[in-house]
Structures are given as C-alpha cells and as structure tokens.
Protein backbone atom coordinates (compact mmCIF):
# COMPACT_ATOMS: atom_id res chain seq x y z
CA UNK A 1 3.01 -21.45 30.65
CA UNK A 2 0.23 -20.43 27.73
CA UNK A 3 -1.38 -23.22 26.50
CA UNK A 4 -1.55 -21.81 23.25
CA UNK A 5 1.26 -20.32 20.84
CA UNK A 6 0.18 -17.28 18.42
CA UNK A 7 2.17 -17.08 15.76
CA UNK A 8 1.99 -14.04 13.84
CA UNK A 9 2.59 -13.88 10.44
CA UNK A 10 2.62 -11.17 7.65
CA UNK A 11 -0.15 -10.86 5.75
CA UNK A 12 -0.71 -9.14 2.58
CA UNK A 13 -3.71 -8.39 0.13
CA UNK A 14 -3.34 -9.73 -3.52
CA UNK A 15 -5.84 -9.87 -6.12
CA UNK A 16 -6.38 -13.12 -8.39
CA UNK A 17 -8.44 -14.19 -11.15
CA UNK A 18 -10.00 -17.63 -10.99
CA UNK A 19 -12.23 -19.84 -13.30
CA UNK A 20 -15.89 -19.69 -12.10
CA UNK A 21 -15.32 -24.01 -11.54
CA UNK A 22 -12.35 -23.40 -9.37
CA UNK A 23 -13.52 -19.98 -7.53
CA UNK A 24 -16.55 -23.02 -6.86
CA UNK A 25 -14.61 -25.56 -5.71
CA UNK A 26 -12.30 -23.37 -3.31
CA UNK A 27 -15.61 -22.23 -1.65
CA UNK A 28 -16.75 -25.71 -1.31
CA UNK A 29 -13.26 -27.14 0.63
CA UNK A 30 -13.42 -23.73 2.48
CA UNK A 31 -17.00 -25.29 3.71
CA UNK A 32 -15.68 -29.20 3.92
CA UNK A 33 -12.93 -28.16 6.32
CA UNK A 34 -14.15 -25.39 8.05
CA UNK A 35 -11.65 -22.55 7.12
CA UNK A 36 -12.25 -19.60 4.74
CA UNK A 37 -10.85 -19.27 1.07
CA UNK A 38 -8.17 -17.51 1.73
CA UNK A 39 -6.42 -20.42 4.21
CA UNK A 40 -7.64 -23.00 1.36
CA UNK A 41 -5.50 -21.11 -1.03
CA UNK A 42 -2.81 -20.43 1.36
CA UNK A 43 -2.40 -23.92 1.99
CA UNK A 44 -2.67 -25.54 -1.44
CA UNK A 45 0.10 -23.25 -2.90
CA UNK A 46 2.39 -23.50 0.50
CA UNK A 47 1.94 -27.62 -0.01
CA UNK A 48 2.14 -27.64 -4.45
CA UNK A 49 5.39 -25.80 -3.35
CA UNK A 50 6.70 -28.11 -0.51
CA UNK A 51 5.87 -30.66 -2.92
CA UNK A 52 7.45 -30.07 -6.02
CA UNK A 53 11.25 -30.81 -6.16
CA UNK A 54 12.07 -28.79 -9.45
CA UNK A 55 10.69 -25.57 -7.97
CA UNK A 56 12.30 -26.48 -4.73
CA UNK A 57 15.38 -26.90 -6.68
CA UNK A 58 14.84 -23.08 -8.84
CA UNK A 59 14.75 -21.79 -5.66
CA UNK A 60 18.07 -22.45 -4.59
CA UNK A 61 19.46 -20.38 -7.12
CA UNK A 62 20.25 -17.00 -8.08
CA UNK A 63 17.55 -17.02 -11.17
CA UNK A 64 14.53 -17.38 -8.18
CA UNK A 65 15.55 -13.73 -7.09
CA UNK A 66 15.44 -12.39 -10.48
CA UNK A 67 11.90 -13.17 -11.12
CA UNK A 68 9.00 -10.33 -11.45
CA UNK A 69 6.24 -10.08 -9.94
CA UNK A 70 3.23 -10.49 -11.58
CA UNK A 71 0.68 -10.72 -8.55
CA UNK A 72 -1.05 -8.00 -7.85
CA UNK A 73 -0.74 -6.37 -4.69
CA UNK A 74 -3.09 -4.16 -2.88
CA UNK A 75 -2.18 -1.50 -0.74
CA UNK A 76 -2.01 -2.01 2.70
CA UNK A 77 -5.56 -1.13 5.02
CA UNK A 78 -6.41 2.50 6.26
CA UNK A 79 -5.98 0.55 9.68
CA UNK A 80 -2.08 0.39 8.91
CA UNK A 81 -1.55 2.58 6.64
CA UNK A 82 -1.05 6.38 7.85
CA UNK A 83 -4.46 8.42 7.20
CA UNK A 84 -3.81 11.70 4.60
CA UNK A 85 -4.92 14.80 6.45
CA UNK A 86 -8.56 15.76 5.33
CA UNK A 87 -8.46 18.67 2.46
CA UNK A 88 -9.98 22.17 3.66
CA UNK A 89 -12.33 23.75 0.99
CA UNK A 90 -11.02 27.02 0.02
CA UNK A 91 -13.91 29.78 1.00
CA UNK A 92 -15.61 29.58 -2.58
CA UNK A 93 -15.87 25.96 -2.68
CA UNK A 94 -17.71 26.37 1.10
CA UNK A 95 -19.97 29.17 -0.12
CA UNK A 96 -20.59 27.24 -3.22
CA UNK A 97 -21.29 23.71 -1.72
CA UNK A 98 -23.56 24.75 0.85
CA UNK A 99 -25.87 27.29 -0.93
CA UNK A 100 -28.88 25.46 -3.11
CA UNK A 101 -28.17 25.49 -7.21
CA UNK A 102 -30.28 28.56 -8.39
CA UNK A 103 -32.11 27.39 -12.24
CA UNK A 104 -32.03 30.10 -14.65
C-alpha cells in the first residue's frame, strides 16, 4: 500500500489583474507558508467560497449556470496542446532569405 495518494487535478492558465499592495501581499503568504502564489490564490478563493453561504446558496440554482465568463483563459501549453506542422518556404522565399541584401 503507497504511503502517499496523488491526486490529480485539472489545471488551467488564467490571467488576473491585481493591485500592486495585494500582488505584494500574495507573494509575502506565498513566502510565510511555503507554497507559491498560485496555491495562495487557489486556496483563498476555494475557502471565501466554502465560506460564504449566499454564494453557496446561488449556486444551487439554475442562474449559477447562466453566468459568463469573464476570466481570462489562456490556451493550453505546447506540451498538451498538438504542435502545427512547421511551414515550408516556397523556393523564392529560400533563395531570398539566405542570399545577403545587395545596397543600391
């Protein structure tokens, strides 16, 4: 029997905008407990959520599914994201690129 347990869990990249006091201050807890920002965040959103029994109740309804999104999400990393096939130079652009600039 493992004596640890791995859970795995979804990650995705968002992009935020912070005051320069609180971008300071997440920085500084990341330090004070050891973790990075991103875990500080994680965890003070996942326990203002636990937390708060009107948004607990919104999410019971039907409204919580209608909401949009306004976080913005970045695309997922060349790791797991399929790599485009590299673009061929057509046989001017080769001829062109690799011969020096002449000056007139």
């Amino acid at each position: 029997m493992p004596l640890l347990e791995v859970v795995q869990t979804r990650q995705i990249s968002a992009s935020i905008r912070l005051t320069d006091t609180t971008a300071t201050q997440v920085d500084q807890y990341a330090a004070f407990i050891w973790a990075c920002a991103d875990d500080v965040v994680e965890q003070a959103l996942a326990y203002v959520f636990s937390k708060d029994r009107d948004f607990q109740d919104l999410l019971k309804t039907p409204e919580a599914r209608k909401v949009s999104s306004t976080l913005r999400i970045r695309k997922a990393p060349a790791a797991e994201a399929p790599e485009p096939m590299p673009q061929k130079l057509a046989p001017a652009s080769v001829a062109a690129a690799s011969s020096p600039a002449k000056s007139a």
